[in-house]
C-alpha atoms as a PDB file:
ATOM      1  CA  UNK A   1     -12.203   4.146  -1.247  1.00  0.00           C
ATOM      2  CA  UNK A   2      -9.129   3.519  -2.487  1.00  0.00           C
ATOM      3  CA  UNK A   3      -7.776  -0.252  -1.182  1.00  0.00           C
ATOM      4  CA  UNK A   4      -6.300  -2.144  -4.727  1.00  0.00           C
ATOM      5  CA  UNK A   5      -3.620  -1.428  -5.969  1.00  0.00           C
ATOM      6  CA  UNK A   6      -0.810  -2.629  -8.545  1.00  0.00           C
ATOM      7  CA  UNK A   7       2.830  -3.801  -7.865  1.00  0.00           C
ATOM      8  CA  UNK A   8       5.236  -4.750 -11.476  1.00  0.00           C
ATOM      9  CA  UNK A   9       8.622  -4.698  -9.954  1.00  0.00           C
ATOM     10  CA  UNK A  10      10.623  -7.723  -8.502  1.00  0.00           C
ATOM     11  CA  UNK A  11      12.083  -7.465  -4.866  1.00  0.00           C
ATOM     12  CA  UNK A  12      15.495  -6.701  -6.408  1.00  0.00           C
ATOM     13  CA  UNK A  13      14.238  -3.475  -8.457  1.00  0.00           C
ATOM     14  CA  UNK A  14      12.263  -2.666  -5.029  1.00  0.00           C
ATOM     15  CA  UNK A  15      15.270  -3.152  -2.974  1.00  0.00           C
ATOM     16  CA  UNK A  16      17.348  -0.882  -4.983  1.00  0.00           C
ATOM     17  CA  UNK A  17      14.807   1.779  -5.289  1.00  0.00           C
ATOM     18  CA  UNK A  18      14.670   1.867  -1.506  1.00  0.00           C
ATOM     19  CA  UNK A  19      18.382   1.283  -0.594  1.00  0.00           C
ATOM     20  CA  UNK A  20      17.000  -2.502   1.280  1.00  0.00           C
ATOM     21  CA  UNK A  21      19.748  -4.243   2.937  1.00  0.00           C
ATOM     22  CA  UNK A  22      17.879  -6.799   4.725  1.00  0.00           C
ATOM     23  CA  UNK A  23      14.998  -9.645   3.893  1.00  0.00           C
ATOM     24  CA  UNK A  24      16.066 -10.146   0.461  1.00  0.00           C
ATOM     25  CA  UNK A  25      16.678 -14.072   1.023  1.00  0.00           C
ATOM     26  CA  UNK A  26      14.062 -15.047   2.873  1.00  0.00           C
ATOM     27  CA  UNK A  27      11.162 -13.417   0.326  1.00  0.00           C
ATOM     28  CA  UNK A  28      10.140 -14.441  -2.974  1.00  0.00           C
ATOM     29  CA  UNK A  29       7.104 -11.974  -4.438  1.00  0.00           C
ATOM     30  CA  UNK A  30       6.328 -11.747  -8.423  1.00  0.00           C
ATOM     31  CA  UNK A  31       4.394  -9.291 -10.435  1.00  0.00           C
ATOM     32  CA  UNK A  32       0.484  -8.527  -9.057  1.00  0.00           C
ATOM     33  CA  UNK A  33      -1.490  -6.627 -11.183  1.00  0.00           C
ATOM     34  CA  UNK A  34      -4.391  -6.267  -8.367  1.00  0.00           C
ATOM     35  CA  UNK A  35      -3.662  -6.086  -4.781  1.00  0.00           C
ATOM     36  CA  UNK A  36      -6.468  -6.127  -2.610  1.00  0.00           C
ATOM     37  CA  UNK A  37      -6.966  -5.647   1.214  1.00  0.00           C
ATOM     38  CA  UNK A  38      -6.170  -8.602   3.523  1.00  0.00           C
ATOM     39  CA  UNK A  39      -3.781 -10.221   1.357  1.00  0.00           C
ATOM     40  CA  UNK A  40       0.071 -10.383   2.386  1.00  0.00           C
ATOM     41  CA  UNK A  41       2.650  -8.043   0.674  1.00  0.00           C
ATOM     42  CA  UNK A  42       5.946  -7.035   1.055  1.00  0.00           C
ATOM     43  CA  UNK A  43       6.590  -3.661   2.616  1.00  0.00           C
ATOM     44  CA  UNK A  44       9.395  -1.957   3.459  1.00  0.00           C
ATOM     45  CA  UNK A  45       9.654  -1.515   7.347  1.00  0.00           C
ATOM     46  CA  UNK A  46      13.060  -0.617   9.690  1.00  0.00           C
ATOM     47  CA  UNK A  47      14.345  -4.097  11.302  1.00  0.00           C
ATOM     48  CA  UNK A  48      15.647  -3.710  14.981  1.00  0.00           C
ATOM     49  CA  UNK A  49      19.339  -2.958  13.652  1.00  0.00           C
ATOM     50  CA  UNK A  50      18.300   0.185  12.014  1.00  0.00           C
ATOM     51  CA  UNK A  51      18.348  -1.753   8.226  1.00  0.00           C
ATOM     52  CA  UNK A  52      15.847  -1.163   5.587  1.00  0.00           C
ATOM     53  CA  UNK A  53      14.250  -4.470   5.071  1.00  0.00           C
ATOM     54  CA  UNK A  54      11.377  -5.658   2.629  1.00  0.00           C
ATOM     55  CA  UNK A  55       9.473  -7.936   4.838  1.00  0.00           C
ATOM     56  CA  UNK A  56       5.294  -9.342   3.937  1.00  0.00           C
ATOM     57  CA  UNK A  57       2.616  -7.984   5.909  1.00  0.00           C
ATOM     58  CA  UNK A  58      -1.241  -7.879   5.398  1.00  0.00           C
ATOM     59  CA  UNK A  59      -2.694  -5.225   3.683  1.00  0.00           C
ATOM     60  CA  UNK A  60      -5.129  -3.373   6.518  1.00  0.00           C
ATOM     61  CA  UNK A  61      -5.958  -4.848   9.789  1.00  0.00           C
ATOM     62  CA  UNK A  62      -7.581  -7.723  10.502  1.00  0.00           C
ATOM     63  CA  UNK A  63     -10.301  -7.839  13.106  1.00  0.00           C
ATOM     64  CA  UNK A  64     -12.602 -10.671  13.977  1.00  0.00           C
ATOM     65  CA  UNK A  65     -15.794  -9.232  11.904  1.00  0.00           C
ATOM     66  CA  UNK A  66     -13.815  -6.754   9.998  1.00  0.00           C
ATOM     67  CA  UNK A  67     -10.792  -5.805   7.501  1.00  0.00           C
ATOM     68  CA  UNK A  68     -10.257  -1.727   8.116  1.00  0.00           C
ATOM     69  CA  UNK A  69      -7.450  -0.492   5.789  1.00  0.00           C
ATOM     70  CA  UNK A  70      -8.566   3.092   5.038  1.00  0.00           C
ATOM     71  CA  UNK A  71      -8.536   5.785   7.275  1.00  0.00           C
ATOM     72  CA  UNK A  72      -9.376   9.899   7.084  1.00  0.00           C
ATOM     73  CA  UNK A  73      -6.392  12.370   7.786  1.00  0.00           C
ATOM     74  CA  UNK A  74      -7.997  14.701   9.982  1.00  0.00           C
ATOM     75  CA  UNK A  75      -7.663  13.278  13.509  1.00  0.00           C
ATOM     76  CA  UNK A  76      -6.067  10.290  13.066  1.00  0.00           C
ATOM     77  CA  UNK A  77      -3.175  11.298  15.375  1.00  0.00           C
ATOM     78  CA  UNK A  78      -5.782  11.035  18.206  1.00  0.00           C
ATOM     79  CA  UNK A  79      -8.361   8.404  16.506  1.00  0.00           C
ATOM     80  CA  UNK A  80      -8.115   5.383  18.928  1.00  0.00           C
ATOM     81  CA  UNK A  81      -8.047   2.846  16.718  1.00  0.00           C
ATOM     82  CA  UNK A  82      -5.234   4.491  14.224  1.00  0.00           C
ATOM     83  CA  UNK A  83      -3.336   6.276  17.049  1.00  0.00           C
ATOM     84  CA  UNK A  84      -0.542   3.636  17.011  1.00  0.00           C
ATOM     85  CA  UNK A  85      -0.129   2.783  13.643  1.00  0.00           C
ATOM     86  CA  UNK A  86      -0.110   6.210  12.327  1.00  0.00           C
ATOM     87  CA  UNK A  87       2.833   7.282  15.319  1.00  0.00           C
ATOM     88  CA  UNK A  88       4.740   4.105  15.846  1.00  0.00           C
ATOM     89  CA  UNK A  89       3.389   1.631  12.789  1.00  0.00           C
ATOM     90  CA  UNK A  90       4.259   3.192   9.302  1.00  0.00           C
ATOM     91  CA  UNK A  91       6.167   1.695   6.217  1.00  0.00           C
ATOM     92  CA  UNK A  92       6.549   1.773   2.395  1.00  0.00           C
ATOM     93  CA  UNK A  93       3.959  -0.680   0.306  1.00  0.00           C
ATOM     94  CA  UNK A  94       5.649  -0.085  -2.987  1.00  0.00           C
ATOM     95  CA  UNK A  95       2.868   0.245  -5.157  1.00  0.00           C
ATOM     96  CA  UNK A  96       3.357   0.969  -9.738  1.00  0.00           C
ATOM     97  CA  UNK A  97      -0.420   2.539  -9.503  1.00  0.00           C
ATOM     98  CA  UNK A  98      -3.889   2.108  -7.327  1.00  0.00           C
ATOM     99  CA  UNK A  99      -6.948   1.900  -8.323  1.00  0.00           C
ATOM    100  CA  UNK A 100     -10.432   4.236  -7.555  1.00  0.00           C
ATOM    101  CA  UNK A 101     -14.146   3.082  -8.345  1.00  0.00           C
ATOM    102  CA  UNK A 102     -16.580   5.854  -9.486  1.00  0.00           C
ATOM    103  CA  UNK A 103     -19.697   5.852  -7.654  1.00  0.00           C
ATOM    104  CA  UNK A 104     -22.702   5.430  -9.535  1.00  0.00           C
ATOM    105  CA  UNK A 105     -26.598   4.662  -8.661  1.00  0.00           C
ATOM    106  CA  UNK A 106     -27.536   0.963  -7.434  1.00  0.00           C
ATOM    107  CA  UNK A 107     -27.278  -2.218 -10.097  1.00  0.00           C
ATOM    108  CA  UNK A 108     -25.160   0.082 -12.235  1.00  0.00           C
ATOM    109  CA  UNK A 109     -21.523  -1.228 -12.858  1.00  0.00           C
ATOM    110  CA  UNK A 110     -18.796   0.944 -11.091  1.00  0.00           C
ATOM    111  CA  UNK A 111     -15.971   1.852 -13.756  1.00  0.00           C
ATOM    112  CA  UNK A 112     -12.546   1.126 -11.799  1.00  0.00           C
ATOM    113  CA  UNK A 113      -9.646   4.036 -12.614  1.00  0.00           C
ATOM    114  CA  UNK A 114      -6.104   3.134 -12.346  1.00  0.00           C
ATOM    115  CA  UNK A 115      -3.745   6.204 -10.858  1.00  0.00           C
ATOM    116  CA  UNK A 116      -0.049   5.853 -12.017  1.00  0.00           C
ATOM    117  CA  UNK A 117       2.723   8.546 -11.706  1.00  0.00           C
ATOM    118  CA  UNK A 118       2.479  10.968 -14.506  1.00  0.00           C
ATOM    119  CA  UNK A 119       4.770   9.437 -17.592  1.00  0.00           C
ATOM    120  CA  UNK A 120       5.931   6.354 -15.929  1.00  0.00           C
ATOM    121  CA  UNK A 121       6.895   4.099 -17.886  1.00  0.00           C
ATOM    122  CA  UNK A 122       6.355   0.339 -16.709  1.00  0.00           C
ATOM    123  CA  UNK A 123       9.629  -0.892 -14.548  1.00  0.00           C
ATOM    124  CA  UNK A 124      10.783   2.517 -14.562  1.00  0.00           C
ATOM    125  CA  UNK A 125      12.055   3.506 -10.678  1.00  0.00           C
ATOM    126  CA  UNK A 126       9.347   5.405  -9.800  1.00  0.00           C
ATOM    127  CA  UNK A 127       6.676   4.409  -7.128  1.00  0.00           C
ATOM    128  CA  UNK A 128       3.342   5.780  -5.753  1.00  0.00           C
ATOM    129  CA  UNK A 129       4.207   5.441  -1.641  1.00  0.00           C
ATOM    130  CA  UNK A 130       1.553   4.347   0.152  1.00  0.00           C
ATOM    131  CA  UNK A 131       1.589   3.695   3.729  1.00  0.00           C
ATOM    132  CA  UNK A 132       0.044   0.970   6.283  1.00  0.00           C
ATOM    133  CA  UNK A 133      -2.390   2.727   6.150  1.00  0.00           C
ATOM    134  CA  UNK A 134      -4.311   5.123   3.903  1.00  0.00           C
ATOM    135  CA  UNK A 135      -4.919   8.710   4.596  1.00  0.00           C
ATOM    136  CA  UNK A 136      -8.299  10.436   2.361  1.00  0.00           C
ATOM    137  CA  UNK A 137      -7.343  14.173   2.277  1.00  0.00           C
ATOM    138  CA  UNK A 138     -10.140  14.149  -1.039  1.00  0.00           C
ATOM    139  CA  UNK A 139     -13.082  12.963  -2.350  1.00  0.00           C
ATOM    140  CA  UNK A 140     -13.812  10.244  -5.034  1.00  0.00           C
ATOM    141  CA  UNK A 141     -14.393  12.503  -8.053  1.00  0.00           C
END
């Protein structure tokens, strides 16, 4: 399941990649080299004027016994839980790569794989978009 992932650039470089106008001032975010679900990021989300803005959320949802942040594509427009979010709920989570575990038998180590865009170079203005949420349309292979 793919939940970590890896964020280099600075809210300026992220701002300008996105054309943000709004939300600069009030966030300060560094380099994270490994993001994981529940912890607050900055996303980029449409304020009530209509202005891009980079604003921190949590990464996946929060329930009282639970942290769901992952969901399959096929249904979720009609899934009750990700109904909402995947209609009314979206934004950008700027993201330099994620990251994949192979599955392997019990008590064996799982090697982690980190996904980047093909020849990126680091601080370059390309971004893997993610959502806030995740949509599986494959397997882990």
């Amino acid at each position: 399941m793919c939940g970590r992932y890896r964020r280099k650039s600075d809210k300026q470089r992220i701002a300008d990649a996105f054309e943000v106008t709004a939300g600069l001032e009030e966030l300060d975010l560094g380099r994270e080299d490994d993001i994981a679900p529940g912890s607050i990021q900055p996303v980029v989300s449409i304020n009530q004027d209509g202005e891009r803005q980079l604003e921190p959320m949590r990464w996946g949802f929060k329930l009282p016994d639970l942290l769901l942040f992952n969901a399959r594509s096929e249904g979720i427009e009609s899934a009750k839980f990700w109904k909402d979010a995947f209609l009314k709920g979206r934004v950008i989570v700027p993201a330099d790569a994620i990251f994949e575990w192979k599955a392997m038998p019990k008590g064996q180590k799982k090697p982690k794989y980190e996904f980047t865009v093909a020849g990126q170079e680091p601080n370059d203005h390309q971004y893997i978009y993610c959502a806030s949420y995740l949509l599986r349309t494959c397997g882990n292979e």
